[in-house]
C-alpha atoms as a PDB file:
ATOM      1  CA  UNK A   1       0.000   0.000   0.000  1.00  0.00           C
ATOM      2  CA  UNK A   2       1.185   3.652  -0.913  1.00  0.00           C
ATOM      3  CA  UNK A   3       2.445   5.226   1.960  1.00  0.00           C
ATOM      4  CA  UNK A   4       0.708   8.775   2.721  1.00  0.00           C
ATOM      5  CA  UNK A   5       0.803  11.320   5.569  1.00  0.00           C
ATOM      6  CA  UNK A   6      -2.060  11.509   7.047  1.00  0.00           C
ATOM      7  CA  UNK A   7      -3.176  14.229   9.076  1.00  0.00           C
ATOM      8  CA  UNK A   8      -5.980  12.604  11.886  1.00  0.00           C
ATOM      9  CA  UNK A   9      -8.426  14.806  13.853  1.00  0.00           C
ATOM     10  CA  UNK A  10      -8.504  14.981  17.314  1.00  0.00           C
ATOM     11  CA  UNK A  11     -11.826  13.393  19.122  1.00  0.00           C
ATOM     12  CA  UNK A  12     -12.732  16.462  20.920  1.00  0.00           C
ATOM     13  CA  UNK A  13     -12.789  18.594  18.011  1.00  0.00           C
ATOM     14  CA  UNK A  14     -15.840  20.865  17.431  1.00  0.00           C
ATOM     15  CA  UNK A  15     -17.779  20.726  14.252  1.00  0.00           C
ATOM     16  CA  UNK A  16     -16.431  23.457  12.887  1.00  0.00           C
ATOM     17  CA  UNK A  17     -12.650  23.620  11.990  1.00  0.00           C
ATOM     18  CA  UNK A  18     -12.435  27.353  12.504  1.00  0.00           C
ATOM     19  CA  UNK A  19     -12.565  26.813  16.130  1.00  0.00           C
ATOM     20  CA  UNK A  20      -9.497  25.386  16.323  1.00  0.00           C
ATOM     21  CA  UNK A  21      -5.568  27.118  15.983  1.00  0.00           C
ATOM     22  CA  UNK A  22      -4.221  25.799  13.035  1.00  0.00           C
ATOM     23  CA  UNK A  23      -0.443  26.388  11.522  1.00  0.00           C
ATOM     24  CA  UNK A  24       0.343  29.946  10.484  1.00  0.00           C
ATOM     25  CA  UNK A  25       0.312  29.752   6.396  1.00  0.00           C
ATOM     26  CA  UNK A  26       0.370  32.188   3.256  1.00  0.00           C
ATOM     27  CA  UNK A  27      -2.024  31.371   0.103  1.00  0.00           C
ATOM     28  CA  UNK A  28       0.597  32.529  -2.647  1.00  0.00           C
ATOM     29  CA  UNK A  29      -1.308  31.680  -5.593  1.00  0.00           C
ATOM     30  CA  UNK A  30      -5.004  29.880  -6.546  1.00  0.00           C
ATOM     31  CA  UNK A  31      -6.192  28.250  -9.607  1.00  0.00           C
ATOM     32  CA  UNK A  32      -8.864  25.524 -10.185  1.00  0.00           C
ATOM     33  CA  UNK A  33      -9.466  24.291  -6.920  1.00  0.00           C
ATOM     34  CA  UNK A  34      -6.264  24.483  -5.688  1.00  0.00           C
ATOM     35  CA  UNK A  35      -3.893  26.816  -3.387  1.00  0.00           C
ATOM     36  CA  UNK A  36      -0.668  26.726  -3.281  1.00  0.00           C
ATOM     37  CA  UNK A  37       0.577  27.786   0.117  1.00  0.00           C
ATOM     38  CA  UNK A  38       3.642  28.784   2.353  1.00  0.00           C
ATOM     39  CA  UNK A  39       3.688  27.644   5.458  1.00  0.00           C
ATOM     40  CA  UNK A  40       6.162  28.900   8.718  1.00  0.00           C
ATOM     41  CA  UNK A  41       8.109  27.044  10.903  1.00  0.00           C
ATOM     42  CA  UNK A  42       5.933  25.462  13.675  1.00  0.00           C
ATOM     43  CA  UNK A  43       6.913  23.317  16.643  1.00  0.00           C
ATOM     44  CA  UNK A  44       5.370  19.902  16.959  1.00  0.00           C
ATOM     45  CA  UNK A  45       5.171  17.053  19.514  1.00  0.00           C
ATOM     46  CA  UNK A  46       5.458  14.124  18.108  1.00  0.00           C
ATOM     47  CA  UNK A  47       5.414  10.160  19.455  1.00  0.00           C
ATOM     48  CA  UNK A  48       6.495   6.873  17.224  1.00  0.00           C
ATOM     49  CA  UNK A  49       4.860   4.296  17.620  1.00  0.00           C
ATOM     50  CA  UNK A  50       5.091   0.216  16.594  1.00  0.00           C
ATOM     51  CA  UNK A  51       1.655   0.578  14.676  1.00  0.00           C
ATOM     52  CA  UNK A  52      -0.153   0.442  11.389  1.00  0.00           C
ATOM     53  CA  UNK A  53      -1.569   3.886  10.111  1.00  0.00           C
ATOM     54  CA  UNK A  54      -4.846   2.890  11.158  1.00  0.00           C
ATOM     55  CA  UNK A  55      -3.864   1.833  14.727  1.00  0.00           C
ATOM     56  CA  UNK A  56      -1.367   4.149  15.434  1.00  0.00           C
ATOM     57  CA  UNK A  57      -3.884   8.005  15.548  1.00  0.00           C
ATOM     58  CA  UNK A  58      -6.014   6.240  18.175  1.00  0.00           C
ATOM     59  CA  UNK A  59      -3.084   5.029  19.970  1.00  0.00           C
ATOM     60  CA  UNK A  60      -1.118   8.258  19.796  1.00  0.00           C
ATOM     61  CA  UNK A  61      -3.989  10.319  20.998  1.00  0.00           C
ATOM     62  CA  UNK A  62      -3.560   9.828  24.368  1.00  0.00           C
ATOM     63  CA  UNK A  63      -0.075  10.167  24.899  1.00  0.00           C
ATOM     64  CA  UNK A  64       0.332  13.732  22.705  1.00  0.00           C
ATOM     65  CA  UNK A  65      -3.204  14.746  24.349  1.00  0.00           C
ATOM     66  CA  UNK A  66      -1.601  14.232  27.916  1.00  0.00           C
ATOM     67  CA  UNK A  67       1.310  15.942  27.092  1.00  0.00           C
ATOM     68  CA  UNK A  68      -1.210  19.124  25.972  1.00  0.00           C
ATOM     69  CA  UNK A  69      -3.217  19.026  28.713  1.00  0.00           C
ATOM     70  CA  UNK A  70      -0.612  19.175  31.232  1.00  0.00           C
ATOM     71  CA  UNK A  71       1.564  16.135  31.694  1.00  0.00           C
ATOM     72  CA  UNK A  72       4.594  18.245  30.767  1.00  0.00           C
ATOM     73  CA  UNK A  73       7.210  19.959  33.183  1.00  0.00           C
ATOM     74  CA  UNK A  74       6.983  23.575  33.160  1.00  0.00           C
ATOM     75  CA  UNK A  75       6.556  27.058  35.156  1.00  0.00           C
ATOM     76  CA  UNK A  76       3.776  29.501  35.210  1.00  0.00           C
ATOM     77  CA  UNK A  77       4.431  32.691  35.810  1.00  0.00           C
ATOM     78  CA  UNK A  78       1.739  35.004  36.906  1.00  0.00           C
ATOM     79  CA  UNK A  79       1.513  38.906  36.585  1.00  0.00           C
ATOM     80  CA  UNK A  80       2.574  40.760  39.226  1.00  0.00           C
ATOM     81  CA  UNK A  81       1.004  41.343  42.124  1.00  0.00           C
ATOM     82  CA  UNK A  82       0.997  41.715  46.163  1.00  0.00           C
ATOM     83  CA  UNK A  83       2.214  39.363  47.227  1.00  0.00           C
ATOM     84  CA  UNK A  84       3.949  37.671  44.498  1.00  0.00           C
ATOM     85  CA  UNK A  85       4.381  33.461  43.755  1.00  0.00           C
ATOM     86  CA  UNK A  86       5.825  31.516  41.659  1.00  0.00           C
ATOM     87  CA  UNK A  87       5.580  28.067  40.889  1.00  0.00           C
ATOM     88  CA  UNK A  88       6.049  25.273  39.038  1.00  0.00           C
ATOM     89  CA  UNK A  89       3.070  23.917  37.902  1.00  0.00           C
ATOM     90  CA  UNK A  90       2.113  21.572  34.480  1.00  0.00           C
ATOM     91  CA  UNK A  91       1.255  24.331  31.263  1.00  0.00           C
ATOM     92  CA  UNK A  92      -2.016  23.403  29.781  1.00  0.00           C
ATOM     93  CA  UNK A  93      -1.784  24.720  26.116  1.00  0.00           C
ATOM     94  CA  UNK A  94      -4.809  24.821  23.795  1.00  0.00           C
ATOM     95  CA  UNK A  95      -5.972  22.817  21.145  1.00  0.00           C
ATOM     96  CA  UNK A  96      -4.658  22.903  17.728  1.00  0.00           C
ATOM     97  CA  UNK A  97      -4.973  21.008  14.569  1.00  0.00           C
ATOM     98  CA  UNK A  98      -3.876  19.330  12.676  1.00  0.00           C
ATOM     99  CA  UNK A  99      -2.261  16.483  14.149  1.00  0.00           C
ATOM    100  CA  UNK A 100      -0.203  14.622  11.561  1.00  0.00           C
ATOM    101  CA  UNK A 101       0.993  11.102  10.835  1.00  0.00           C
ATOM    102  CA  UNK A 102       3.560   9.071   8.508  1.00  0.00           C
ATOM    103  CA  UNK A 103       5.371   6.035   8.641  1.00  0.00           C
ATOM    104  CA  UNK A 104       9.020   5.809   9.264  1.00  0.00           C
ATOM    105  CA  UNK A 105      11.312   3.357  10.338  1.00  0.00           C
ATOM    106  CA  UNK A 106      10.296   1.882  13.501  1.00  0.00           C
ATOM    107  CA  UNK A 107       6.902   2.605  13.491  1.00  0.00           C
ATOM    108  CA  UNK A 108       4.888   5.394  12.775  1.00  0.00           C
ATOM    109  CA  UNK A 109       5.239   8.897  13.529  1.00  0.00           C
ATOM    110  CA  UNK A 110       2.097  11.094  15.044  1.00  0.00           C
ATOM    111  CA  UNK A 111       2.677  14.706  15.565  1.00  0.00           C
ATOM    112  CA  UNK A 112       0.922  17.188  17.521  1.00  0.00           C
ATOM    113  CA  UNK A 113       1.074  21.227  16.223  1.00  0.00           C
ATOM    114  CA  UNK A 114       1.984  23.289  18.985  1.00  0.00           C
ATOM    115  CA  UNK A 115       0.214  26.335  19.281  1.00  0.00           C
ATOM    116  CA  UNK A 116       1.676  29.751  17.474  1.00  0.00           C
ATOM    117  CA  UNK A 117       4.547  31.390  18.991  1.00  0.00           C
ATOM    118  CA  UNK A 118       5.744  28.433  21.157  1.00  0.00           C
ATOM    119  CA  UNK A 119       9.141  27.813  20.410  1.00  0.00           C
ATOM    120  CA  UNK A 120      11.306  24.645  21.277  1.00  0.00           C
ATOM    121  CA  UNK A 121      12.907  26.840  23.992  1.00  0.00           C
ATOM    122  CA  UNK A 122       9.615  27.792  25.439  1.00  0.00           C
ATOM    123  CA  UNK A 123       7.933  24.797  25.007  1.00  0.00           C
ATOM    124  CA  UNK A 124       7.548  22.509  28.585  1.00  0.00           C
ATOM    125  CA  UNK A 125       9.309  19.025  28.635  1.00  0.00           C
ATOM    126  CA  UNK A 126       7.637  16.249  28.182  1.00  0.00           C
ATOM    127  CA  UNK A 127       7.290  13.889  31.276  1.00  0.00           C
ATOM    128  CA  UNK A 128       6.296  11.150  28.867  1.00  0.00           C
ATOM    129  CA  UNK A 129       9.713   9.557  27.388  1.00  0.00           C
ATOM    130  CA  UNK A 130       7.641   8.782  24.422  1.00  0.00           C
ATOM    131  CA  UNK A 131       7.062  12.206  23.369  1.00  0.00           C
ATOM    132  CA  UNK A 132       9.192  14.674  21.659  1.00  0.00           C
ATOM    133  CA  UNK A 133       9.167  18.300  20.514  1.00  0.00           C
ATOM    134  CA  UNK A 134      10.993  19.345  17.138  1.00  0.00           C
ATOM    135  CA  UNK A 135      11.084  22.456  15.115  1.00  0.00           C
ATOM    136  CA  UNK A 136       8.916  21.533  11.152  1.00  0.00           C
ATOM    137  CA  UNK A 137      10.727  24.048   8.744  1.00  0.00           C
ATOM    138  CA  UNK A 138       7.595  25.057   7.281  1.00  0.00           C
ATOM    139  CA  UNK A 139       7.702  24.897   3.351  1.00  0.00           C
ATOM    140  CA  UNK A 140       5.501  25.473   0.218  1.00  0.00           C
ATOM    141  CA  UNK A 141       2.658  23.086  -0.746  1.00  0.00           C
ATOM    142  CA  UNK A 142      -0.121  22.600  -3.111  1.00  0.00           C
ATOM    143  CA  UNK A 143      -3.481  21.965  -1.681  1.00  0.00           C
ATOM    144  CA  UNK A 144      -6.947  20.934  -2.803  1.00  0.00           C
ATOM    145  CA  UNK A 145     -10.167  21.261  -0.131  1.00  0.00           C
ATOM    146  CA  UNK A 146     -12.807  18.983  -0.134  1.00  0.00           C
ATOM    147  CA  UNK A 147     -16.063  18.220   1.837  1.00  0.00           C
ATOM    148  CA  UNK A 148     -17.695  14.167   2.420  1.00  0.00           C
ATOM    149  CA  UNK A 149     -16.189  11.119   3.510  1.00  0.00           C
ATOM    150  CA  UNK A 150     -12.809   9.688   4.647  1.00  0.00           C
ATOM    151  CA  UNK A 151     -13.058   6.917   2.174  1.00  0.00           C
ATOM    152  CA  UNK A 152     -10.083   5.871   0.176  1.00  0.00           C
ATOM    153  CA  UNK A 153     -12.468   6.399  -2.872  1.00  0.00           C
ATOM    154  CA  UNK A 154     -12.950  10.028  -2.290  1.00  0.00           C
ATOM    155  CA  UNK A 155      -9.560  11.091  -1.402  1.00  0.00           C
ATOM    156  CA  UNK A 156      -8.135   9.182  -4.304  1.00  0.00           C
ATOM    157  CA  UNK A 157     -10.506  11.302  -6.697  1.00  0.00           C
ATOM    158  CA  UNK A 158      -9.252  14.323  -5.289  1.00  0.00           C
ATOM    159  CA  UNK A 159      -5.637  13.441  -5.891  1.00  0.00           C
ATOM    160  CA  UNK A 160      -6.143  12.876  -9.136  1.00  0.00           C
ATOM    161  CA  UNK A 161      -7.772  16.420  -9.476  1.00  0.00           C
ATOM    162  CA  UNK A 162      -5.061  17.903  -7.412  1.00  0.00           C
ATOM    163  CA  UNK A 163      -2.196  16.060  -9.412  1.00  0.00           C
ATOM    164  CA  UNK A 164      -4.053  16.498 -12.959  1.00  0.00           C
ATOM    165  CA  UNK A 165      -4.551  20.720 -11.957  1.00  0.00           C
ATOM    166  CA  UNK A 166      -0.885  20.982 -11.234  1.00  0.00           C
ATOM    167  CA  UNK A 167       0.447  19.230 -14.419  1.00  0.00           C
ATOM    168  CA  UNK A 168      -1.482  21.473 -15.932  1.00  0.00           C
ATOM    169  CA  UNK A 169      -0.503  24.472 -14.451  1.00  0.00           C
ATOM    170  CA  UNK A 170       3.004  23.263 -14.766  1.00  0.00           C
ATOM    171  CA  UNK A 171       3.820  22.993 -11.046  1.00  0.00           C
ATOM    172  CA  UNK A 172       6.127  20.286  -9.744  1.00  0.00           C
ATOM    173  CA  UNK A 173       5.790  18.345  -6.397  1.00  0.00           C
ATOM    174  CA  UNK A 174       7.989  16.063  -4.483  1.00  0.00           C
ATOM    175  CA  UNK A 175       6.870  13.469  -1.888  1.00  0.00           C
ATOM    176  CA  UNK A 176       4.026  11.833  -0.723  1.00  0.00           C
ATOM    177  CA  UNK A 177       0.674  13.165  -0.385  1.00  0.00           C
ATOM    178  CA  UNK A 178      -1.083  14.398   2.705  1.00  0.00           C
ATOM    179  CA  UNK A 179      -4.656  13.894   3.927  1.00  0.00           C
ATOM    180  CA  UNK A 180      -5.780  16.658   5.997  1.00  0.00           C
ATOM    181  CA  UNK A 181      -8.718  15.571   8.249  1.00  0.00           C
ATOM    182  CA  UNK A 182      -9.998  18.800  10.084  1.00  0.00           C
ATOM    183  CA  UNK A 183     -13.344  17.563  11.627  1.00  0.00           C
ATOM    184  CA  UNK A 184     -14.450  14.909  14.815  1.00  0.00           C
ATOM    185  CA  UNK A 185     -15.490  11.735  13.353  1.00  0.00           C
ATOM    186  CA  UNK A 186     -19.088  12.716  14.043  1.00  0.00           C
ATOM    187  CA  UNK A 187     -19.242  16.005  11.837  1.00  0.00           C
ATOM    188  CA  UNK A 188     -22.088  15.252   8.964  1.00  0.00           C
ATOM    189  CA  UNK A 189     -19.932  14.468   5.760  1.00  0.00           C
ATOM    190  CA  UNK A 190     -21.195  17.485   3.811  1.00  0.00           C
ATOM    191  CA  UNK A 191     -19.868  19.869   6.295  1.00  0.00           C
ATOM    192  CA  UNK A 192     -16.506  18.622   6.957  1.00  0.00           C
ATOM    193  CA  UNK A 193     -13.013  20.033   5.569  1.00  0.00           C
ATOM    194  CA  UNK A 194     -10.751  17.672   4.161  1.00  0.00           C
ATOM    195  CA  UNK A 195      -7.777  18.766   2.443  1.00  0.00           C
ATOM    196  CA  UNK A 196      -4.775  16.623   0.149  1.00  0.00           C
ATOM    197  CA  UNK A 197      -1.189  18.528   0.205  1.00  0.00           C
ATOM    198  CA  UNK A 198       1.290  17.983  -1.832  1.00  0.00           C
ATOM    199  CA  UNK A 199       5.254  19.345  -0.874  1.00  0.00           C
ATOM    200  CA  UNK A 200       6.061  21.963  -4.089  1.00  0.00           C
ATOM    201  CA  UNK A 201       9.735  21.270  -5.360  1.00  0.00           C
END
């Protein structure tokens, strides 16, 4: 089977993908159906684990969602005041999306997108071995948006749209594809966003 990134949606998402922080990006051009974008460096937290792609999202979930909702080492600081405390205390950090997965040697790779302006230096440690931070150099990519279902079917009509647009247009790619899955399972199929990227060479 072709090997794909595939970006998984968190359970608690809301309906609506707006709601959620998503990695900082520039639309630099638009034709058909498709955008190509530039995307900035973002900081991820990521976990590999000894699972297929379909396992390894629902496994993954609740190590990288413990490590955002506070199983991490770090200090709060609060503003100042009379009297003034410090301590350290686990950072709870908001919800982001999307999380992303691909396989590499031993195992596959989940990744968590931290939200904007954490840095690897500001980020808390992880108190779960399993989980690491690392800096994503950002990059350019084509995209094509979609609404309905997760099947293979529909993505694999949309990649052929995406694919036949750019030859077209004379844009080359490099890499595998990426299935962007920005809506909880439970989101009716005509309102979620799905998206296919594609790295620009």
């Amino acid at each position: 089977m072709r090997r794909f990134l595939l970006l998984v949606t968190l359970a608690t998402m809301p309906l609506f993908s707006h709601a959620i922080e998503e990695p900082e990006y520039e639309v630099i051009r638009k034709f058909d159906k498709v955008e190509l974008r530039h995307y900035a460096p973002y900081v991820v937290a990521e976990v590999v684990l000894d699972a297929s792609a379909e396992d390894a999202g629902s496994q993954a979930f609740p190590i990288l969602a413990g490590y955002i909702f506070g199983k991490n080492k770090g200090e709060k600081k609060y503003a100042m005041t009379a009297p003034v405390t410090q301590t350290a205390t686990p950072v709870r950090m908001d919800m982001t999306a999307p999380v992303t997965q691909a396989a590499v040697a031993g195992g596959m790779r989940v990744q968590f997108v931290l939200p904007k302006g954490v840095t690897l230096a500001t980020a808390p440690e992880p108190i779960d071995p399993r989980v690491h931070l690392r800096l994503e150099p950002g990059g350019n990519w084509a995209v094509i948006r979609y609404s309905g279902t997760w099947s293979r079917s529909n993505y694999l009509d949309h990649l052929r749209q995406l694919k036949a647009s750019l030859e077209a247009a004379g844009v080359a790619t490099q890499g595998e594809p990426v299935l962007a899955r920005y809506n909880a399972p439970f989101t009716p199929w005509f309102m979620r966003r799905n998206e296919i990227w594609l790295a620009l060479r």
